[in-house]
Protein backbone atom coordinates (compact mmCIF):
# COMPACT_ATOMS: atom_id res chain seq x y z
CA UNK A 1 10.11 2.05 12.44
CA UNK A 2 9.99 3.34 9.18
CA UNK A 3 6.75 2.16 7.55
CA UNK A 4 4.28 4.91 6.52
CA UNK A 5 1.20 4.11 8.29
CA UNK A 6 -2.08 4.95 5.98
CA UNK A 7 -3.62 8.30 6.94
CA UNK A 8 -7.17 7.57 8.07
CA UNK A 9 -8.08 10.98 7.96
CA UNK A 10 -7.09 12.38 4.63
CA UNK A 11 -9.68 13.87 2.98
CA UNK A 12 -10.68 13.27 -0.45
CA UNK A 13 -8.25 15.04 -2.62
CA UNK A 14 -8.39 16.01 -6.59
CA UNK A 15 -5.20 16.03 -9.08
CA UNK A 16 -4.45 18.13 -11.78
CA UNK A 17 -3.10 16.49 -14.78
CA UNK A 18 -3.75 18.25 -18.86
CA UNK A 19 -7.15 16.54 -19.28
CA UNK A 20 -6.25 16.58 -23.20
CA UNK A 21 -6.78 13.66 -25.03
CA UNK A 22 -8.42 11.57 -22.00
CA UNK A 23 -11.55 9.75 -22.26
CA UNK A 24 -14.38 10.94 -19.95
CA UNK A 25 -13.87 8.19 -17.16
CA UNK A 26 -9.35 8.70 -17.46
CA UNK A 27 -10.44 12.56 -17.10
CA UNK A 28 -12.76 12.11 -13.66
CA UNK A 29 -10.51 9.76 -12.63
CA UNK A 30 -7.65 12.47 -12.03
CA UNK A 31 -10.11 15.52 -11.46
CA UNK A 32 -12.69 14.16 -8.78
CA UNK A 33 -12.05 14.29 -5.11
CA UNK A 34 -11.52 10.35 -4.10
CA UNK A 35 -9.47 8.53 -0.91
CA UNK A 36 -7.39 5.88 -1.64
CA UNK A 37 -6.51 3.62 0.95
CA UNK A 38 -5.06 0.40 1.03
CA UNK A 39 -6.83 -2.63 3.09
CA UNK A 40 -4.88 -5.50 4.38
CA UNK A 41 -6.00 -7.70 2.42
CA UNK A 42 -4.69 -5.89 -0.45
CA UNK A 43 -7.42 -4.87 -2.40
CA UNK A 44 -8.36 -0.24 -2.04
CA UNK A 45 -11.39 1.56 -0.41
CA UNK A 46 -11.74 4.34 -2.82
CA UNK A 47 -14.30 6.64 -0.84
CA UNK A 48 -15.59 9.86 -3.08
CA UNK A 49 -17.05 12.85 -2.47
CA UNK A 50 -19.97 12.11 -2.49
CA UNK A 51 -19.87 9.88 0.47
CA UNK A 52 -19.73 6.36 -1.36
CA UNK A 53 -16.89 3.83 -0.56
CA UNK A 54 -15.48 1.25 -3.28
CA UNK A 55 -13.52 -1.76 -3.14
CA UNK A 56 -11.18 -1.94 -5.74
CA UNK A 57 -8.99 -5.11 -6.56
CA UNK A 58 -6.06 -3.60 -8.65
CA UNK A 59 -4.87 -7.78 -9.17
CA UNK A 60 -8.70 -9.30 -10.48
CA UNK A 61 -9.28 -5.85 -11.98
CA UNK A 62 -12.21 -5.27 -10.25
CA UNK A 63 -14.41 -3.13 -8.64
CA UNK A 64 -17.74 -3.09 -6.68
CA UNK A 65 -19.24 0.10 -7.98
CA UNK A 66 -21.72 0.12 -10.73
CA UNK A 67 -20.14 1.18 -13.21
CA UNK A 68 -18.13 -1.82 -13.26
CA UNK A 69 -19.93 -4.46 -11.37
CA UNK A 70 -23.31 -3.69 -13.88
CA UNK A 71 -21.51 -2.08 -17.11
CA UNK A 72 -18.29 -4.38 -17.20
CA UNK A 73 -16.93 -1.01 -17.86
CA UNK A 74 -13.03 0.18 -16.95
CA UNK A 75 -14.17 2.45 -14.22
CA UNK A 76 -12.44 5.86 -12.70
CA UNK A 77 -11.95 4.16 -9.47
CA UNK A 78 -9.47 1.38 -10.86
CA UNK A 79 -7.93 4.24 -12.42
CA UNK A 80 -7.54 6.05 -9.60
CA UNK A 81 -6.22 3.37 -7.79
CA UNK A 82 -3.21 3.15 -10.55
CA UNK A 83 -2.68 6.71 -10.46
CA UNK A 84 -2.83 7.08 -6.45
CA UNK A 85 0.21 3.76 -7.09
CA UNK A 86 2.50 5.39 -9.92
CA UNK A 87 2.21 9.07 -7.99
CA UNK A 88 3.75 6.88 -4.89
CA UNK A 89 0.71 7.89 -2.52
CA UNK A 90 -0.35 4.65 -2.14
CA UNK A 91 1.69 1.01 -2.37
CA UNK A 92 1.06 -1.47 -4.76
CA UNK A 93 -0.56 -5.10 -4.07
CA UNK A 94 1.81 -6.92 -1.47
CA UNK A 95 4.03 -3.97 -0.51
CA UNK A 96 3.95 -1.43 1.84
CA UNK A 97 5.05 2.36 1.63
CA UNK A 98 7.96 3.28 3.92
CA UNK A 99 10.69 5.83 3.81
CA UNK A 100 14.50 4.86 3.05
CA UNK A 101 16.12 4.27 6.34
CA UNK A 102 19.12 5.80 4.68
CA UNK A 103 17.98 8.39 2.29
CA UNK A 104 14.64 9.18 3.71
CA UNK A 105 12.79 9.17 0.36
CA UNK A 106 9.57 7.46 0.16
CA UNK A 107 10.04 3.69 -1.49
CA UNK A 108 8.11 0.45 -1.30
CA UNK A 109 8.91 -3.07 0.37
CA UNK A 110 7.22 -6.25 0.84
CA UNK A 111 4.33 -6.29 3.14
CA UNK A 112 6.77 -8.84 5.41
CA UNK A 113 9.97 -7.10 4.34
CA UNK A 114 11.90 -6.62 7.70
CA UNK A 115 14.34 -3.40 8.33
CA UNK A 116 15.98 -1.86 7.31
CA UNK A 117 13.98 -0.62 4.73
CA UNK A 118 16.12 0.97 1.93
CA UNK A 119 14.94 2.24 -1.69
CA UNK A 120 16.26 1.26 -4.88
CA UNK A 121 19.29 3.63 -4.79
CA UNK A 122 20.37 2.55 -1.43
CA UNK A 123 19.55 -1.08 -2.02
CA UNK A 124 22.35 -3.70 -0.65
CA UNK A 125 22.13 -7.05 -0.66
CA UNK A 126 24.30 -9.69 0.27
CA UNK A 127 27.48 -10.22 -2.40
CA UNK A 128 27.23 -6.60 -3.68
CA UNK A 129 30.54 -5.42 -3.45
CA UNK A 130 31.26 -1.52 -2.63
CA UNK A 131 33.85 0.75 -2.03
CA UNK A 132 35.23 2.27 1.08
CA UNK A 133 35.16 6.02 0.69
CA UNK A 134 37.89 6.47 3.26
CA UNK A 135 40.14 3.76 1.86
CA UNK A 136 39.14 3.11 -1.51
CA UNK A 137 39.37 -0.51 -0.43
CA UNK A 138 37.06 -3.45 -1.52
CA UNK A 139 34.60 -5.41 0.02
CA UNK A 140 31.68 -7.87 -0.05
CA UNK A 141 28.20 -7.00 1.51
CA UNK A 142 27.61 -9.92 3.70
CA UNK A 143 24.42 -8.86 5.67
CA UNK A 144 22.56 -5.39 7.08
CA UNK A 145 21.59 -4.66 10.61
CA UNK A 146 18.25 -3.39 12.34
CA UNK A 147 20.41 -1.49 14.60
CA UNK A 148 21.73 1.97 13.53
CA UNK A 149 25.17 3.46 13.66
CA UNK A 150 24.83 4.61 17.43
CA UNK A 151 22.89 1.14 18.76
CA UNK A 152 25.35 -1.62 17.09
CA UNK A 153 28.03 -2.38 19.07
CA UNK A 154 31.59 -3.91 17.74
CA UNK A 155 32.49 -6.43 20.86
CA UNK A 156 36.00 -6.75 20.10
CA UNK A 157 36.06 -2.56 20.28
CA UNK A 158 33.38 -2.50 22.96
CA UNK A 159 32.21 0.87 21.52
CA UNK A 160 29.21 1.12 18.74
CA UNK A 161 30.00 1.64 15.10
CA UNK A 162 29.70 5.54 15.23
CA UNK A 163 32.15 6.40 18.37
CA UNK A 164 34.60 4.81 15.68
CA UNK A 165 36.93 7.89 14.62
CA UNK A 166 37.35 6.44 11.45
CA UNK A 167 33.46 7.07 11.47
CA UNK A 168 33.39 10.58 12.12
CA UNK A 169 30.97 12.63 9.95
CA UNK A 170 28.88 10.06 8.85
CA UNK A 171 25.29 9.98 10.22
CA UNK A 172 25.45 8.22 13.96
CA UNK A 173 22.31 6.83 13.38
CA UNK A 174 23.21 5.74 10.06
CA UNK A 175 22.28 2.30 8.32
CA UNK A 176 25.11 -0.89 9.67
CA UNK A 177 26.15 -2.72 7.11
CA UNK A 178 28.22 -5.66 7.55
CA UNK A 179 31.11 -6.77 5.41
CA UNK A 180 34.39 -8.48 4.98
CA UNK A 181 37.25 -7.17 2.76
CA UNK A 182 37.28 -8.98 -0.92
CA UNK A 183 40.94 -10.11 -0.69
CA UNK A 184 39.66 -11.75 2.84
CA UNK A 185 36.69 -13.40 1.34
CA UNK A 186 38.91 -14.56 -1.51
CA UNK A 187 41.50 -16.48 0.61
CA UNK A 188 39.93 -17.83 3.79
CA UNK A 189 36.43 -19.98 4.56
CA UNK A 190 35.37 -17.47 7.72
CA UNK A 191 36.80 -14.27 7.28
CA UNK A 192 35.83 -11.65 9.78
CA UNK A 193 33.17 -9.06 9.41
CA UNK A 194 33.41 -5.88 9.76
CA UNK A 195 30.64 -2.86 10.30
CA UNK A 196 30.33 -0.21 8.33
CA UNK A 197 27.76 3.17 8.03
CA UNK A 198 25.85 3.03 5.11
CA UNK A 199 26.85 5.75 3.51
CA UNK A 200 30.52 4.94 3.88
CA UNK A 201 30.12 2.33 1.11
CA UNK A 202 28.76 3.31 -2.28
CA UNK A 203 28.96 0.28 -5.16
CA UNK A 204 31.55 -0.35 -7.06
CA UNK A 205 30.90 -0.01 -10.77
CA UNK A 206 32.28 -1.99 -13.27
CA UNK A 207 35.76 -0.69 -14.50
CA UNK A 208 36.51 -0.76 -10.47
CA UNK A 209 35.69 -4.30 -10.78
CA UNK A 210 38.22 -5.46 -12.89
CA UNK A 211 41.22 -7.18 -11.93
């Protein structure tokens, strides 16, 4: 599973931005100890130091604590929210943090999005083509697979993806990606699929494209 679960026991925390130029509630916003956590509803508890819990929603622009419910005013705990969102602590509305199943950096994916999880960088999707790093040969992303490198098993082989030789040295409990060559897909109705690590594949830019 690679969804990062909220921490329920992080402590309010402070940041350290150059306070230059902000206006008093941008500056506190940064500089006072606050907890953001996301609800499942999607709206943020924002619980301070000094023991008070908000709920912020980031999508009305909203927020139950004075400042804003009474003064209408942009408060420091909608800001926070936003800056807790761009510094990737928290996710925003209707996503979820997890870490790349193939590079292991932190991303975000729909609340429902189902695994693999991969970040922008590692992103395929179906009709991407890529290149084979052993071959240098062409194909066409036709799906991904929940099961790593080590779990997904070839039938016709009876062995899983990473007891390939051809597969040696890439991670065994890499990504699967499934595929079928582009001169395949180009000719026939069903051609057959074949399963690849991730990081076998990278994409094929545009110059490779060309015919």
């Amino acid at each position: 599973m690679t969804l990062i679960e909220p921490t329920d026991d992080r402590g309010p925390t402070a940041l350290a931005p150059d306070l230059r130029d902000m206006d008093a509630r941008a500056a506190r916003a940064w500089v006072e100890r606050m907890a953001v956590r996301q609800r499942e509803d999607g709206t943020y508890a924002v619980s301070t130091d000094s023991g008070h819990t908000y709920l912020v929603d980031l999508t009305a622009r909203t927020c139950t604590c004075p400042d804003h419910r009474i003064r209408g005013e942009h408060c420091k705990h909608l800001r926070r929210v936003a800056i807790e969102i761009t510094a990737r602590r928290v996710a925003p509305p209707g996503k979820q943090r997890a870490r790349c199943d193939a590079c292991g950096t932190v991303t975000f994916v729909p609340a429902d999005a189902a695994e693999p999880h991969l970040c922008r960088a590692c992103r395929l999707t179906p009709g991407d083509v890529v290149l084979d790093r052993e071959t240098g040969n062409r194909l066409v992303v036709v799906g991904l697979s929940a099961e790593r490198a080590d779990e997904y098993v070839v039938a016709a082989a009876d062995k899983t993806v990473a007891e390939f030789e051809t597969n040696d040295g890439y991670p065994t409990d890499d990504v699967v990606v499934e595929a079928v060559y582009l001169a395949d897909a180009a000719r026939r109705d069903d051609p057959r699929r074949y399963a690849f690590p991730h990081s076998r594949l990278r994409r094929a830019d545009d110059a490779v494209l060309v015919e």
